[in-house]
Protein backbone atom coordinates (compact mmCIF):
# COMPACT_ATOMS: atom_id res chain seq x y z
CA UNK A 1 -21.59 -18.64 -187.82
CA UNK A 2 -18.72 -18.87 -190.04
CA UNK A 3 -19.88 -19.43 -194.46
CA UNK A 4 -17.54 -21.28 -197.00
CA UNK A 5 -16.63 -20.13 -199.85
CA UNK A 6 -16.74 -22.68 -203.26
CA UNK A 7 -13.31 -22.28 -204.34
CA UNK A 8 -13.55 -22.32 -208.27
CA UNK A 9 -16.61 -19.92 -208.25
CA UNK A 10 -16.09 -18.08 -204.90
CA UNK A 11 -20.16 -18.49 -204.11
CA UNK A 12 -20.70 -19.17 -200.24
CA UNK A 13 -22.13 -22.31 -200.30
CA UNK A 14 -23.34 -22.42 -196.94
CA UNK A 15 -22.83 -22.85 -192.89
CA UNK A 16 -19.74 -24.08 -191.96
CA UNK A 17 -20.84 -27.57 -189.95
CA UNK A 18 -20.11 -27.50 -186.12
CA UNK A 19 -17.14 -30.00 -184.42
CA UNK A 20 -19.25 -33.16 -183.48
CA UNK A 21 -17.80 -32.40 -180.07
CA UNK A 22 -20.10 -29.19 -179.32
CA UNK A 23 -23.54 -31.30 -180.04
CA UNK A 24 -26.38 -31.11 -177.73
CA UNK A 25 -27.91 -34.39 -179.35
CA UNK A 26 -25.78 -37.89 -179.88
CA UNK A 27 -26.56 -40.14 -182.83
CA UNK A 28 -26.18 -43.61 -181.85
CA UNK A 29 -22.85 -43.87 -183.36
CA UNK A 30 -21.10 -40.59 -181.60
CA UNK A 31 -22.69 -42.64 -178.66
CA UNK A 32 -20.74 -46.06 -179.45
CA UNK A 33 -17.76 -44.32 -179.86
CA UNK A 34 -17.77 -42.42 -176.48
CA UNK A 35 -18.63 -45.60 -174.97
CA UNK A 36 -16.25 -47.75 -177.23
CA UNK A 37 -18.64 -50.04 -178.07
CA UNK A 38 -21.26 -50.95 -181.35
CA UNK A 39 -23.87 -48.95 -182.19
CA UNK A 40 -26.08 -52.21 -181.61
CA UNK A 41 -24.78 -52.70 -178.19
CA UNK A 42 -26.20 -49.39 -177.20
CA UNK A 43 -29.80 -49.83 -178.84
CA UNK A 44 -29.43 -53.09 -176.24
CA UNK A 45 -28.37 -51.28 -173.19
CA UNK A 46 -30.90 -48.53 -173.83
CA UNK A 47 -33.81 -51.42 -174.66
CA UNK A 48 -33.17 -52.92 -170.93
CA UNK A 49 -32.34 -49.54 -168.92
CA UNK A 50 -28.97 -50.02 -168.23
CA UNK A 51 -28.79 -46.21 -169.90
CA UNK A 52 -30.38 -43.09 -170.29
CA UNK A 53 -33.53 -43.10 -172.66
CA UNK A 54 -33.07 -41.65 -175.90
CA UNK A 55 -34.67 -38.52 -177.43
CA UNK A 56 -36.93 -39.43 -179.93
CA UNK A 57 -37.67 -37.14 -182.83
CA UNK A 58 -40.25 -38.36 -185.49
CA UNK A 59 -38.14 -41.65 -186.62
CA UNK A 60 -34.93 -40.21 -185.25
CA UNK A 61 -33.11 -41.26 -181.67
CA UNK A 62 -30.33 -39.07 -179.95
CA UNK A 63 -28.67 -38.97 -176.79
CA UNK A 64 -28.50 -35.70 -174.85
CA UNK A 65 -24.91 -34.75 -174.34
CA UNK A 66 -25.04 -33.67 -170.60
CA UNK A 67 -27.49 -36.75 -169.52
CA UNK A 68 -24.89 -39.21 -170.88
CA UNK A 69 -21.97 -37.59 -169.30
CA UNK A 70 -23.73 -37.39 -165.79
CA UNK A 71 -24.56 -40.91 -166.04
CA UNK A 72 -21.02 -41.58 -166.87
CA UNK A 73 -19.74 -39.50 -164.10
CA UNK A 74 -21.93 -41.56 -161.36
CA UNK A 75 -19.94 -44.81 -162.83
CA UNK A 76 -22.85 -45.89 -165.36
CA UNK A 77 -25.51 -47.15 -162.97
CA UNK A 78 -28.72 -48.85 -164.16
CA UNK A 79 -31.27 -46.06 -164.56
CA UNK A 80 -34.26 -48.27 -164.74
CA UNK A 81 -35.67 -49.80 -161.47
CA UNK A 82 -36.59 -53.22 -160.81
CA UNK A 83 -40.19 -54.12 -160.23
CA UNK A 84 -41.84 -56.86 -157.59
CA UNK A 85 -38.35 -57.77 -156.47
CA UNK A 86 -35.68 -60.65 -156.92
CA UNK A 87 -37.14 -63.65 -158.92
C-alpha cells in the first residue's frame, strides 16, 4: 500500500485511498450509478426484492460487488419469491 507525501512539509500523511472500482462493498450511491438510477430507487428495489439484500453493518448498508454483478449477469431477476400465489 502506496503513502502520500504532504507536499509543503514532506510528512506521509497516510494510505493512499483505493479506485472505487476495486471495492468489495457498494455504498448505495456507487450502486445507483452502476445501475444508472437514484440512490432512492435502489433503497425501493431492495425494500420489495427485486435485488440482492444489502450488507448491513451497525447503521451502515453496502452491496457486495460480485452478488450485484451476478445478478446483473442473469438479466436482473427478482430474487425474492412470491408467497400463496397470484392474488
Amino acid at each position: 500500500m502506496k503513502t502520500q507525501a504532504n507536499a509543503t512539509s514532506g510528512r506521509t500523511v497516510g494510505p493512499e485511498p483505493r479506485p472505487a472500482t476495486n471495492a468489495e462493498l457498494l455504498d448505495v450511491r456507487a450502486v445507483a450509478t452502476l445501475l444508472d438510477c437514484s440512490p432512492r430507487h435502489i433503497y425501493r428495489l431492495s425494500d420489495v426484492g427485486r435485488m440482492p439484500r444489502p450488507v448491513k453493518l451497525g447503521q451502515l448498508v453496502r452491496w457486495r460487488r460480485a452478488v450485484l454483478m451476478e445478478w446483473l449477469d442473469a438479466g436482473c431477476p427478482s430474487v425474492r419469491s412470491v408467497r400463496g400465489g397470484a392474488r
